[in-house]
N, C-alpha and C. Protein backbone atom coordinates (compact mmCIF):
# COMPACT_ATOMS: atom_id res chain seq x y z
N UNK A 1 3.36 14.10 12.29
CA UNK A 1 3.36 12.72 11.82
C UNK A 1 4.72 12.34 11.26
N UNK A 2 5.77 12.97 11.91
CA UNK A 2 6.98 12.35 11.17
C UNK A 2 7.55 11.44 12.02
N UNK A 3 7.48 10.86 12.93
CA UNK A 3 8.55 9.56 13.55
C UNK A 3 7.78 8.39 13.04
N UNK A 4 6.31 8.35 13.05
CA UNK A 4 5.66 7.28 12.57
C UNK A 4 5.81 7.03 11.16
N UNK A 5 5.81 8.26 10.44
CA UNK A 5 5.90 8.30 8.28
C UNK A 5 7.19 8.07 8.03
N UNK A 6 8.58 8.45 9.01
CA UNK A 6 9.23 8.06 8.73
C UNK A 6 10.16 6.29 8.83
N UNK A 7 9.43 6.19 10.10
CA UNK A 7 9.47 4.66 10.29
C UNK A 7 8.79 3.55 9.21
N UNK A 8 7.40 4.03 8.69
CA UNK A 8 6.85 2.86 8.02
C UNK A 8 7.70 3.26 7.00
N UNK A 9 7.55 4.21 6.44
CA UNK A 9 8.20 4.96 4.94
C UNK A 9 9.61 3.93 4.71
N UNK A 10 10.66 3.90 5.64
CA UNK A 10 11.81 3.10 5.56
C UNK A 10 11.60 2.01 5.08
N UNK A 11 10.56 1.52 6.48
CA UNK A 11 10.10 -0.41 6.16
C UNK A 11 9.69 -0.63 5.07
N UNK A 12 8.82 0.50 4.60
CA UNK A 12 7.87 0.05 2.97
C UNK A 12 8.70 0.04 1.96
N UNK A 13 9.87 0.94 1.83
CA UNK A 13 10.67 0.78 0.69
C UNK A 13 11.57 0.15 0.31
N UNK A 14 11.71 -0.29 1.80
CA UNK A 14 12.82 -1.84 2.46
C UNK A 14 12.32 -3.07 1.27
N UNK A 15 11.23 -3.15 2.69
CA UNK A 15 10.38 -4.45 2.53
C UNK A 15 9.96 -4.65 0.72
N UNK A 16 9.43 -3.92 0.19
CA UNK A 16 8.98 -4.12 -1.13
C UNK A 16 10.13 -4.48 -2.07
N UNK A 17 11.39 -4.74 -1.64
CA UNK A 17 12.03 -5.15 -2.63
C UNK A 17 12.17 -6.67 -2.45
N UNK A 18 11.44 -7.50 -1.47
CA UNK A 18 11.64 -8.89 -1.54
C UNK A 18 10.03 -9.02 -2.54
N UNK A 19 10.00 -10.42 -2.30
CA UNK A 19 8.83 -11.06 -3.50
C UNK A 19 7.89 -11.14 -2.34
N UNK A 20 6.24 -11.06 -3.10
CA UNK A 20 5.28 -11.03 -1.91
C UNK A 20 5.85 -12.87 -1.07
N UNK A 21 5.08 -12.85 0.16
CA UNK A 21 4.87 -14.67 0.27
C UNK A 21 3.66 -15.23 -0.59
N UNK A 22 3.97 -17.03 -0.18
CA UNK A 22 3.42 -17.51 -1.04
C UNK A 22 1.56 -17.16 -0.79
N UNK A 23 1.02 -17.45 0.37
CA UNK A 23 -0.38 -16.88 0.63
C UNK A 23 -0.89 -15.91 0.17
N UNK A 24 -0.26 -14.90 -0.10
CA UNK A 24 -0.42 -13.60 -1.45
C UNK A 24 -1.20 -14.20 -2.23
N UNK A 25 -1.41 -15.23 -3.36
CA UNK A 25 -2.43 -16.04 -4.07
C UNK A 25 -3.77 -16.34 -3.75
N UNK A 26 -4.61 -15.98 -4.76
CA UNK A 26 -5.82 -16.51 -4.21
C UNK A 26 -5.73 -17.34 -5.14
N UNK A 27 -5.76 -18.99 -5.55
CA UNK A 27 -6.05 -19.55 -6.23
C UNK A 27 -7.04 -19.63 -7.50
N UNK A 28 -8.09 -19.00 -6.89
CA UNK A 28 -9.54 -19.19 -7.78
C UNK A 28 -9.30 -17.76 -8.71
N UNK A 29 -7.89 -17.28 -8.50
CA UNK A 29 -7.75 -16.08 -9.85
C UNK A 29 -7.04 -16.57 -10.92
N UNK A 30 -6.56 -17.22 -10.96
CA UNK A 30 -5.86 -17.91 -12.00
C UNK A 30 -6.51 -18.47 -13.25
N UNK A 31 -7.80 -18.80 -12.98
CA UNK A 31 -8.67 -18.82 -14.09
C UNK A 31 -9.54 -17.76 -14.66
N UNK A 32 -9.16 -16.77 -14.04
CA UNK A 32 -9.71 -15.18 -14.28
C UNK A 32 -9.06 -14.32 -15.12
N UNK A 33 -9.85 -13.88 -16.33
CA UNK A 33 -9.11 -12.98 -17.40
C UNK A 33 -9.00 -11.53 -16.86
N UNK A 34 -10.48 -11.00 -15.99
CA UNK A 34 -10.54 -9.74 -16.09
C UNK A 34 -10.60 -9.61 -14.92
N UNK A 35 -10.05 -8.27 -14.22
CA UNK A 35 -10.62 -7.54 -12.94
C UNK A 35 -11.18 -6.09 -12.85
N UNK A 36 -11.81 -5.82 -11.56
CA UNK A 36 -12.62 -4.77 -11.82
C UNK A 36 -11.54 -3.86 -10.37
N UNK A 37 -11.07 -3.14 -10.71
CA UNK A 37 -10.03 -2.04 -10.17
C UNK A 37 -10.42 -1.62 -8.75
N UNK A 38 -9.81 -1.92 -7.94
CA UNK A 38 -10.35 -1.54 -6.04
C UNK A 38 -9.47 -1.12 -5.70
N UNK A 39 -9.75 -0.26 -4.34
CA UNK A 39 -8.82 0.61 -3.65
C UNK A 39 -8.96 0.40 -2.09
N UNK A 40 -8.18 -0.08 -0.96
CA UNK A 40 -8.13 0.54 0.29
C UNK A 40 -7.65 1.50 0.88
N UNK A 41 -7.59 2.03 2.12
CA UNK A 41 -6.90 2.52 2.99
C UNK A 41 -6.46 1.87 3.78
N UNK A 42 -5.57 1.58 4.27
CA UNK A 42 -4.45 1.18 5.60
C UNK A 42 -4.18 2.50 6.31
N UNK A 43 -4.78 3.06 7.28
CA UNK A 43 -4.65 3.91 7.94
C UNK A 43 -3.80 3.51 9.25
N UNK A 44 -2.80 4.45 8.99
CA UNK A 44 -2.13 4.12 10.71
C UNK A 44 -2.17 5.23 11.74
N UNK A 45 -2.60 5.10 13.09
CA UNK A 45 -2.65 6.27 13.59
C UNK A 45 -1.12 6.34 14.28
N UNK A 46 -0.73 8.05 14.67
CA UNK A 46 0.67 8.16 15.24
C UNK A 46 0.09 8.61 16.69
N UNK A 47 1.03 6.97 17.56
CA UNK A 47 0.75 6.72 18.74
C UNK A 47 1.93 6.17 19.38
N UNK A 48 1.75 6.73 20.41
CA UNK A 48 3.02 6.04 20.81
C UNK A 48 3.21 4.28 20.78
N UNK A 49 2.11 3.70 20.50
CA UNK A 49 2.13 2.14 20.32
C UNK A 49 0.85 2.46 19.00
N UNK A 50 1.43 2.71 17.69
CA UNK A 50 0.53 2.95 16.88
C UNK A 50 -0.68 2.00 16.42
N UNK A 51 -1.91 2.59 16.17
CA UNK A 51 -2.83 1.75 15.64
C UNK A 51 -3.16 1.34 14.35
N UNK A 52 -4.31 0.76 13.82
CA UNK A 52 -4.67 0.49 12.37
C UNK A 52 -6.25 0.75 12.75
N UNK A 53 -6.60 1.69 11.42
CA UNK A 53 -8.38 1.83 11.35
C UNK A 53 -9.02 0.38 10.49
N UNK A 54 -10.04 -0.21 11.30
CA UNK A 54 -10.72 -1.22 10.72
C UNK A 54 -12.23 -0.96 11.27
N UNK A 55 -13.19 -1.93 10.38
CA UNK A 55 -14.31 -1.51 9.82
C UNK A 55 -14.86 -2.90 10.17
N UNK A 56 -16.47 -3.03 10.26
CA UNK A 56 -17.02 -4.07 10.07
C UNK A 56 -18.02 -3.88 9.37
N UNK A 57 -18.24 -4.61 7.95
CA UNK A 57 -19.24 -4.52 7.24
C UNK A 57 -20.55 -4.64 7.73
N UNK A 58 -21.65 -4.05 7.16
CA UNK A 58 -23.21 -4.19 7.91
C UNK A 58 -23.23 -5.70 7.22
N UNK A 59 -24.39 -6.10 8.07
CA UNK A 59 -24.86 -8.29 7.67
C UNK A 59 -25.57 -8.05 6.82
N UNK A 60 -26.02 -6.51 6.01
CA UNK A 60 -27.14 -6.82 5.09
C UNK A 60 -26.64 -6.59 3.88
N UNK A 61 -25.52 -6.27 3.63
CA UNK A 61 -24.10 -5.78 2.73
C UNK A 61 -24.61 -7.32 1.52
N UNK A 62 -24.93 -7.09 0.32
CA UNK A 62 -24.24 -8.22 -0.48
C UNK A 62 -23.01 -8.44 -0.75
N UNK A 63 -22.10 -7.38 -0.56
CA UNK A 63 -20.60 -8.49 -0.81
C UNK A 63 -20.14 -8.44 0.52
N UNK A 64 -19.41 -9.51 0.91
CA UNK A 64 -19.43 -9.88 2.17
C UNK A 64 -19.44 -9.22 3.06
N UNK A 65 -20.58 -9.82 3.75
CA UNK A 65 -21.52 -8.99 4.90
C UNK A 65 -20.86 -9.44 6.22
N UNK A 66 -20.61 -8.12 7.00
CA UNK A 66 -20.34 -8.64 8.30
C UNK A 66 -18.72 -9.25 8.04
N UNK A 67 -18.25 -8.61 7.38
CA UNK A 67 -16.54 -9.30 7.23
C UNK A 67 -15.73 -7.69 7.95
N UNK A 68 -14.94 -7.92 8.39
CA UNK A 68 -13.94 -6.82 8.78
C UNK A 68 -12.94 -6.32 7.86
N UNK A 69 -13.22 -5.33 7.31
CA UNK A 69 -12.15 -4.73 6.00
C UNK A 69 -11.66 -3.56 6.12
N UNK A 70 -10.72 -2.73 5.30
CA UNK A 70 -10.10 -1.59 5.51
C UNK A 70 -11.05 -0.36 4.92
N UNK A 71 -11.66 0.89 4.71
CA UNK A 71 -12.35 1.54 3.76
C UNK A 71 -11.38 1.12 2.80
N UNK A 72 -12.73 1.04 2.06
CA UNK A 72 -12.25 1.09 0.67
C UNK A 72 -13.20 0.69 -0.24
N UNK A 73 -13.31 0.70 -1.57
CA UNK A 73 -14.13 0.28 -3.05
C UNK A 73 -13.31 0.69 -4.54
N UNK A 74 -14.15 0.52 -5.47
CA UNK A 74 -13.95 0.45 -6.46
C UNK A 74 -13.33 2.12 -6.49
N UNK A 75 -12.20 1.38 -8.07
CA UNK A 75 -11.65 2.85 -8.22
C UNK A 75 -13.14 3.47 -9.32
N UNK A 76 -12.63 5.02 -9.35
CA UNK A 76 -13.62 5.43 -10.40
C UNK A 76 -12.94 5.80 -11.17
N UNK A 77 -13.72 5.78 -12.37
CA UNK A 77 -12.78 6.34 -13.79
C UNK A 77 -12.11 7.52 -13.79
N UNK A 78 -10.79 8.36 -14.19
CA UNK A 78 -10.22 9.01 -13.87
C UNK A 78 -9.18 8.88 -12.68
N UNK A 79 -9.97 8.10 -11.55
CA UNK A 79 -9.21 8.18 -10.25
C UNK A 79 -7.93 7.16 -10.82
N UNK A 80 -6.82 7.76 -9.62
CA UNK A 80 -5.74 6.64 -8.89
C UNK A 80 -6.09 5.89 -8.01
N UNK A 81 -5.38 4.86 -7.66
CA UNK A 81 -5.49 3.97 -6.06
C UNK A 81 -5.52 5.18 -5.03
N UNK A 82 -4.58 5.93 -4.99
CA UNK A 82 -4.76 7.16 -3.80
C UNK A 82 -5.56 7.89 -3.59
N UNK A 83 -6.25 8.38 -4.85
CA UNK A 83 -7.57 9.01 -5.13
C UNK A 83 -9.09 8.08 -4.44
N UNK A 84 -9.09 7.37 -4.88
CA UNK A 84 -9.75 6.48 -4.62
C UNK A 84 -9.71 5.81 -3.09
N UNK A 85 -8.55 5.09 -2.69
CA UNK A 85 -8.72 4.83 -1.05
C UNK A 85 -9.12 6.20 -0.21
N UNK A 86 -8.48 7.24 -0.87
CA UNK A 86 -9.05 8.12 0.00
C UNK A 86 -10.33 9.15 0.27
N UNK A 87 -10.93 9.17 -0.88
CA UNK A 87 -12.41 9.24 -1.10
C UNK A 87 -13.04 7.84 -0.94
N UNK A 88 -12.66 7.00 -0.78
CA UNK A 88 -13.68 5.90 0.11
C UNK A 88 -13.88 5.95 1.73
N UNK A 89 -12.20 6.16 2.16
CA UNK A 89 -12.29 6.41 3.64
C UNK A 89 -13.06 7.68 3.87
N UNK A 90 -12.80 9.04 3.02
CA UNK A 90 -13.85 10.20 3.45
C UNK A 90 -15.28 9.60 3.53
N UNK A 91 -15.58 8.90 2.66
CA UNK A 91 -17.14 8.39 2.60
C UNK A 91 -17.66 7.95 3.84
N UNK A 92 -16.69 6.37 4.07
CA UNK A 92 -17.38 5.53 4.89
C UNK A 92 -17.17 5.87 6.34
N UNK A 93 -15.43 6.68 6.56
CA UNK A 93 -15.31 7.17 7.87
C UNK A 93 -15.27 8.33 8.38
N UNK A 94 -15.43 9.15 6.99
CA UNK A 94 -15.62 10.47 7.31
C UNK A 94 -14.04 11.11 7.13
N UNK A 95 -13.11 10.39 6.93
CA UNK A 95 -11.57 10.79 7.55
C UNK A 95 -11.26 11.71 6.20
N UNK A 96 -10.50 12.93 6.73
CA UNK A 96 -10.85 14.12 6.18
C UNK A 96 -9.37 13.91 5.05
N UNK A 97 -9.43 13.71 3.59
CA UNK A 97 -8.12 13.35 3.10
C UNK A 97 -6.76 14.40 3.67
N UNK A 98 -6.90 15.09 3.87
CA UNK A 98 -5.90 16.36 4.10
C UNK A 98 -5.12 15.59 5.28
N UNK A 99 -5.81 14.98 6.27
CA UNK A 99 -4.92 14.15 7.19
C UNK A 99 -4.38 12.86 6.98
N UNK A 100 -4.56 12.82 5.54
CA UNK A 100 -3.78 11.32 5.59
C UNK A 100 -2.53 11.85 4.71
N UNK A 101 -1.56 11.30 5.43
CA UNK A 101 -0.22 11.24 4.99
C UNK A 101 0.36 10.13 4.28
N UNK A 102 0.64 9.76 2.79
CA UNK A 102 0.03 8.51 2.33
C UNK A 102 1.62 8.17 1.93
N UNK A 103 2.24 7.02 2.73
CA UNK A 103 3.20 6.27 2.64
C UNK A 103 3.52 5.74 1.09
N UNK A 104 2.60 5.06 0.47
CA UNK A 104 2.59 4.17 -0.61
C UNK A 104 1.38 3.48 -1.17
N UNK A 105 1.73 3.12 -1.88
CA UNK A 105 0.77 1.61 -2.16
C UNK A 105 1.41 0.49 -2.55
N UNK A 106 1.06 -0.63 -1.71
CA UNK A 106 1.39 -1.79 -1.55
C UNK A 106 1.10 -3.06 -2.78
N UNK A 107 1.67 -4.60 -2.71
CA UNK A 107 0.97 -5.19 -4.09
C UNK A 107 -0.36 -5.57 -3.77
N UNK A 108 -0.72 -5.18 -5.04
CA UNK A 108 -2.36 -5.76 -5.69
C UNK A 108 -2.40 -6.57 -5.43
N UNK A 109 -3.75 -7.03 -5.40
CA UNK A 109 -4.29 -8.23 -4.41
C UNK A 109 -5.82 -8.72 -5.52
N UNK A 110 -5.76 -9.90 -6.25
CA UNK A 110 -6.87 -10.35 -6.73
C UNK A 110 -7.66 -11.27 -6.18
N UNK A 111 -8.79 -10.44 -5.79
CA UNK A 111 -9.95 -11.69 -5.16
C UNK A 111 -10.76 -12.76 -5.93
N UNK A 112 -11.35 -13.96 -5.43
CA UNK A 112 -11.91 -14.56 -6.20
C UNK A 112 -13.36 -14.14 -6.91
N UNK A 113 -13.58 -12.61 -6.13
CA UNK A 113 -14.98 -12.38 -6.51
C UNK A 113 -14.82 -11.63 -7.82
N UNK A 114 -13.10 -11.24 -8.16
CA UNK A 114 -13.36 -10.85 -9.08
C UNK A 114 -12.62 -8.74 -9.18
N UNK A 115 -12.30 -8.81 -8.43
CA UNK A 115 -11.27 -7.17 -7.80
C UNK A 115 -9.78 -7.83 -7.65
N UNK A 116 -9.57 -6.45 -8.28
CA UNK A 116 -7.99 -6.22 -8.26
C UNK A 116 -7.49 -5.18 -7.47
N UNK A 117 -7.31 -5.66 -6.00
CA UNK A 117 -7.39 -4.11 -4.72
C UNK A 117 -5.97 -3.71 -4.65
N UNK A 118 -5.56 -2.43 -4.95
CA UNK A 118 -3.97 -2.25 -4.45
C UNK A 118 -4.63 -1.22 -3.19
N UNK A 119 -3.82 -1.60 -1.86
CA UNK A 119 -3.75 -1.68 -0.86
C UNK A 119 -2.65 0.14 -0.78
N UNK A 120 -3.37 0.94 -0.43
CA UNK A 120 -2.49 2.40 0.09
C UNK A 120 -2.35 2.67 1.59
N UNK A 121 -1.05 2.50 1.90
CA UNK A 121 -0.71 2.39 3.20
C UNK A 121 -0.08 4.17 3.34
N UNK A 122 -1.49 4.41 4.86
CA UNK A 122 -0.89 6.23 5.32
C UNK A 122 -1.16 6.53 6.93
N UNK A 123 -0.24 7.64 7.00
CA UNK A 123 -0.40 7.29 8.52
C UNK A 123 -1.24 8.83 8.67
N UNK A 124 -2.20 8.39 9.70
CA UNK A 124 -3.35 9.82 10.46
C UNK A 124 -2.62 9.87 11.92
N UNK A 125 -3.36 11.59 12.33
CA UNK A 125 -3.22 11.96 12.95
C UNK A 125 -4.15 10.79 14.31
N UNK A 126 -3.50 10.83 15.58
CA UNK A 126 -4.55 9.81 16.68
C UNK A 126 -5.29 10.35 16.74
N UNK A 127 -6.96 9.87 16.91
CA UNK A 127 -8.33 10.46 17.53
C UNK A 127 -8.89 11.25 16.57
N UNK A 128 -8.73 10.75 15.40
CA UNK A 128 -9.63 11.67 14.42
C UNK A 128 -11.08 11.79 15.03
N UNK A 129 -11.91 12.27 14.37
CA UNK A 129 -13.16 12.64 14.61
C UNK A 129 -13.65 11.54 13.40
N UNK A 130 -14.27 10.07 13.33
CA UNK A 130 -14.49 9.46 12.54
C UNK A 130 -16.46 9.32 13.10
N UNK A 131 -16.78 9.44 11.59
CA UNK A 131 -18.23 9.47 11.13
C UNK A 131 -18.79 8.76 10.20
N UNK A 132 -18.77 7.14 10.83
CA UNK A 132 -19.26 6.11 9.72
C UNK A 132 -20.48 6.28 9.49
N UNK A 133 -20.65 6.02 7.98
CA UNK A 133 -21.55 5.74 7.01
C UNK A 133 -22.32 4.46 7.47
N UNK A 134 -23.37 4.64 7.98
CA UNK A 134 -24.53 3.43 8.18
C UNK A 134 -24.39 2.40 7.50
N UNK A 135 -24.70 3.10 6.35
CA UNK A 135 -24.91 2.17 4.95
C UNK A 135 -23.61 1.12 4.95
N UNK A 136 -22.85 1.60 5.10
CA UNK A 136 -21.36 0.98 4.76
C UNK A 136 -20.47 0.45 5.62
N UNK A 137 -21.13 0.82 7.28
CA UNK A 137 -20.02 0.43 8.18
C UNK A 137 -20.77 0.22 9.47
N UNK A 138 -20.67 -0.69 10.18
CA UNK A 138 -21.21 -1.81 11.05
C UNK A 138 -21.76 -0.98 12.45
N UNK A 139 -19.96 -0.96 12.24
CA UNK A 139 -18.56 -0.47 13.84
C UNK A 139 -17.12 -0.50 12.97
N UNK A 140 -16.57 0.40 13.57
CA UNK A 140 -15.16 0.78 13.32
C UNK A 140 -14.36 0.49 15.13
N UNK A 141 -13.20 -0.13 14.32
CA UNK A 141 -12.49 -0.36 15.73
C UNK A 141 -11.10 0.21 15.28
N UNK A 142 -10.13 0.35 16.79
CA UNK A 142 -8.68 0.72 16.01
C UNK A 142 -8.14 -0.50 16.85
N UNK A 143 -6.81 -1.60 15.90
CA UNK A 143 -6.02 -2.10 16.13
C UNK A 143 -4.78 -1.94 16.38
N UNK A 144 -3.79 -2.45 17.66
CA UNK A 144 -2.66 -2.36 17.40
C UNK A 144 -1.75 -3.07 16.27
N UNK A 145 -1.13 -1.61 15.39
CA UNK A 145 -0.48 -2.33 14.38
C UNK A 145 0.75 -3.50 14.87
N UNK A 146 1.51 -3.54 15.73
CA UNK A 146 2.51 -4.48 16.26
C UNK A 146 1.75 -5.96 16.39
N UNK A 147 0.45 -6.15 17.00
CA UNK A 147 -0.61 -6.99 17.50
C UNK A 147 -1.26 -7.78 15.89
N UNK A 148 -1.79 -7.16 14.87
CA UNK A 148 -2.32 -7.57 13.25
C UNK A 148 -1.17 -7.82 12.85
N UNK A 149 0.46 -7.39 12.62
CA UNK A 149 1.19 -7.59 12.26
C UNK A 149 2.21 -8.65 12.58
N UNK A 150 2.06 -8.76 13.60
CA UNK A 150 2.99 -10.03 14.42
C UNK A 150 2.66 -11.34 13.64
N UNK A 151 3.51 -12.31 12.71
CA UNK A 151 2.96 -13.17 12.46
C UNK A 151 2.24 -14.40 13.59
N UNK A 152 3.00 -14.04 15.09
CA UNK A 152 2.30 -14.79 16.03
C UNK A 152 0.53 -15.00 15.79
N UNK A 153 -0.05 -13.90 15.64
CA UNK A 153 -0.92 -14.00 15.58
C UNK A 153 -1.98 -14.15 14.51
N UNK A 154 -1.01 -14.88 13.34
CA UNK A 154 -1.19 -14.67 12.07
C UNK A 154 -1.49 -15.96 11.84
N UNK A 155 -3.00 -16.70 12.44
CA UNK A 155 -2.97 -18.14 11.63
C UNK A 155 -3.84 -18.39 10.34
N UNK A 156 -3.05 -19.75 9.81
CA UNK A 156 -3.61 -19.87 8.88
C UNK A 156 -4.62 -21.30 8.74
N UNK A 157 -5.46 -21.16 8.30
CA UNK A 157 -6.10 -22.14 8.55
C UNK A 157 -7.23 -22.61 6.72
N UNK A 158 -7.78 -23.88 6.89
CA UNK A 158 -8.34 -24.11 5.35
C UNK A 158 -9.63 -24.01 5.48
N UNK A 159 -10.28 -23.65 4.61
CA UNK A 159 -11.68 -24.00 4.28
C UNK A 159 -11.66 -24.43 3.15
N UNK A 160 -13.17 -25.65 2.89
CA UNK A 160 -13.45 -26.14 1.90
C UNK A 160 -14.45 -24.95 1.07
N UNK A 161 -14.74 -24.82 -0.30
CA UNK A 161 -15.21 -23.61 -1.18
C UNK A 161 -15.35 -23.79 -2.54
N UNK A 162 -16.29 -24.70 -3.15
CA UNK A 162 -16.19 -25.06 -4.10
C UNK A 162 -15.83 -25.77 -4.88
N UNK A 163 -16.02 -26.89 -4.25
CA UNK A 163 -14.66 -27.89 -4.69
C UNK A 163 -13.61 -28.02 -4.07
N UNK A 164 -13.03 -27.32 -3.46
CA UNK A 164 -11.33 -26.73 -3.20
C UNK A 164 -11.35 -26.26 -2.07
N UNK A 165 -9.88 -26.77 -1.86
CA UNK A 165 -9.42 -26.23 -0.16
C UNK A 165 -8.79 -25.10 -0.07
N UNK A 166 -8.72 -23.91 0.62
CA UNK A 166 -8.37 -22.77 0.46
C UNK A 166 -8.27 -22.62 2.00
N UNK A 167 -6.33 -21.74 1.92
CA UNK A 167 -5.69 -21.58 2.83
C UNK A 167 -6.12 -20.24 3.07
N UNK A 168 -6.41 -19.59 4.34
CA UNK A 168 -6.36 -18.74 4.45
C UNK A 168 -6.16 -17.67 5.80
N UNK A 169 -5.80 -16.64 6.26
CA UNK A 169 -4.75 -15.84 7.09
C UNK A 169 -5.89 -15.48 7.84
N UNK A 170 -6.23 -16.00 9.39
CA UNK A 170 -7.17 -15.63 10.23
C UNK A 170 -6.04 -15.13 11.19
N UNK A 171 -6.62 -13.46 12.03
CA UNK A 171 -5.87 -13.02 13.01
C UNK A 171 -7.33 -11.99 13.61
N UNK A 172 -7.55 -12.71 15.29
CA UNK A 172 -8.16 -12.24 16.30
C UNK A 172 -7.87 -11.01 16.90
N UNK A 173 -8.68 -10.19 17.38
CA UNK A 173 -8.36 -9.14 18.31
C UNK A 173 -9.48 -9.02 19.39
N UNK A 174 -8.69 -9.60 20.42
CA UNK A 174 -9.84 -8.85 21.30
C UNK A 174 -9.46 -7.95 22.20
N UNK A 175 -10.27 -6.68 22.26
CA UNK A 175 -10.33 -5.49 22.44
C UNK A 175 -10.72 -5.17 23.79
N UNK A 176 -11.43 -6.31 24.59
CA UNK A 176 -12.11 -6.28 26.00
C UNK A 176 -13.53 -6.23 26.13
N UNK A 177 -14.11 -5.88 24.59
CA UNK A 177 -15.69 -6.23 24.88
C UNK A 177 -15.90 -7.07 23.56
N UNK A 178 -15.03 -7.33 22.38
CA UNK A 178 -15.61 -8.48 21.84
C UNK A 178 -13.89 -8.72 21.38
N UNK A 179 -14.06 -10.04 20.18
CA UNK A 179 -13.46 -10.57 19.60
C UNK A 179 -13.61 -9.91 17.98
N UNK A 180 -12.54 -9.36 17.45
CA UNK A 180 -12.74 -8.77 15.85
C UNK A 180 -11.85 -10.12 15.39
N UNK A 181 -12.24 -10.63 14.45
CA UNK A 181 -12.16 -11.98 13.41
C UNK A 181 -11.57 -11.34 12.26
N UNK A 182 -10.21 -10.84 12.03
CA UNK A 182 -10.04 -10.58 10.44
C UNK A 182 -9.49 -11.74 9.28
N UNK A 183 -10.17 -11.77 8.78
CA UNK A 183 -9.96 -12.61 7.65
C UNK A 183 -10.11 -12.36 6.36
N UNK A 184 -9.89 -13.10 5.35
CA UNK A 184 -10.21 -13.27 3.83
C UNK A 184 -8.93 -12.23 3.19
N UNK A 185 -10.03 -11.20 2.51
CA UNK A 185 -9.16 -10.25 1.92
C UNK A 185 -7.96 -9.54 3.17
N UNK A 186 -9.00 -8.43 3.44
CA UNK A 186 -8.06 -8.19 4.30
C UNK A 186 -7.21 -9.21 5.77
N UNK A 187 -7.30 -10.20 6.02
CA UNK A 187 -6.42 -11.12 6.51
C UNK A 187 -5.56 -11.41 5.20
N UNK A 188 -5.15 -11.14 4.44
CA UNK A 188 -4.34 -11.47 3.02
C UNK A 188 -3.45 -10.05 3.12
N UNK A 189 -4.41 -9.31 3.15
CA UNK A 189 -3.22 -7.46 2.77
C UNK A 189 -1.92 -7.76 4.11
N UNK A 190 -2.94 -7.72 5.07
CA UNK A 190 -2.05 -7.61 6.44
C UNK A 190 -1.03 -8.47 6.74
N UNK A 191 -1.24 -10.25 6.50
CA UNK A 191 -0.56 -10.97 5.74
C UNK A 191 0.66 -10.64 5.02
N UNK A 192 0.28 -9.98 4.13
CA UNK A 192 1.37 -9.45 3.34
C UNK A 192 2.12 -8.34 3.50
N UNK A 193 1.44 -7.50 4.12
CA UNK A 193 2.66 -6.13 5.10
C UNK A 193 3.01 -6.57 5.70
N UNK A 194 2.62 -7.69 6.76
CA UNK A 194 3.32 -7.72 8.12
C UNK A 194 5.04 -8.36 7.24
N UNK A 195 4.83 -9.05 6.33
CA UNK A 195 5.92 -9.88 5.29
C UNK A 195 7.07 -8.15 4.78
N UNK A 196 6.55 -7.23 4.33
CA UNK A 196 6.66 -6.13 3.91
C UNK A 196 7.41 -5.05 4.90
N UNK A 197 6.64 -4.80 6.15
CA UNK A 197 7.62 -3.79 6.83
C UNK A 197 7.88 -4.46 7.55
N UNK A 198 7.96 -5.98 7.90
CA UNK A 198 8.84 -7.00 9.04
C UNK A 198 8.78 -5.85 10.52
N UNK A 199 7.46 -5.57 10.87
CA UNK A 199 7.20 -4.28 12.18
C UNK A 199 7.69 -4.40 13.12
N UNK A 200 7.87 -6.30 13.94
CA UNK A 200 8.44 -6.51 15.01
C UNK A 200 10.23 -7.02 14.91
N UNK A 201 10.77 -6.35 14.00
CA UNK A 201 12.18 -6.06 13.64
C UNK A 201 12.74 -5.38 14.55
N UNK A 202 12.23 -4.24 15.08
CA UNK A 202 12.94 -3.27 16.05
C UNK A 202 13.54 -3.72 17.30
């Protein structure tokens, strides 16, 4: 895993010295005192056109059901963000921590529901042996990272939500047997890396 760890590794330490963009904001946090501590994974696989591991929540999920997100949940007491994204991905995908090679962690991200997610970006070995959790995971798909990252494909569009109009980072994939819809949170992380390691630079 070194041409891929060493490629993002550059971009990430690059990229993080500009300011996030402005879509980074969720508006409806600004009136929020407290958050409750979350963790992802950004898994990248090393490919010769590398991928990204993504997830689709089950529809019977109370927090948003049926949304496409990275593993991940709440940190636990004691844990780090690294600790934590990566005992969520063992959970939900089975992905064995020993193979993740963990780049960083990216900026925190406050949702309106009320989480404060810092985002740990690592690159895996291709073709893991992944073993989703029922409970927790739909379907798992892998994306091309060049393809989620491209702001081409990075639109943004509003919904009304309470009163309020809210901008937010929709990017499609279709794969050849459906259409994956990422949005919300994670349309916000990716959003904000693609801003971060600027991927289609090369």
């Amino acid at each position: 895993m070194t041409a891929l760890y060493d490629r993002v590794a550059r971009r990430f330490e690059a990229g993080h010295a500009k300011a996030p963009p402005a879509l980074w904001i969720d508006p409806r946090t600004c009136e929020m005192q407290s958050f409750k501590p979350a963790a992802v994974l950004i898994a990248m696989t090393e490919r010769a056109r590398p991928g990204m591991l993504l997830l689709h929540r089950p529809s019977t999920m109370r927090a948003h059901p049926g949304q496409i997100a990275f593993p991940g949940g709440r940190i636990d007491p004691g844990e780090n963000p690294v600790q934590a994204a990566l005992r969520e991905a063992n959970e939900e995908l089975g992905i064995d921590p020993a193979q993740v090679r963990v780049v960083g962690t990216s900026d925190r991200y406050r949702t309106g529901s009320g989480y404060e997610i810092t985002p740990v970006l690592g690159v895996v070995p291709p073709d893991l042996p992944i073993h989703p959790n029922p409970a927790e995971v739909a379907q798992w798909f892998e994306a091309p990272v060049d393809f989620v990252l491209d702001p081409a494909n990075q639109t943004t569009r509003t919904i009304e939500y309470e009163d309020r109009l809210h901008d937010f980072v929709e990017i499609t994939w279709p794969d050849g047997r459906q259409d994956h819809v990422i949005w919300g949170v994670t349309g916000a992380i990716l959003y904000n890396l693609s801003h971060r390691l600027d991927w289609n630079a090369d």
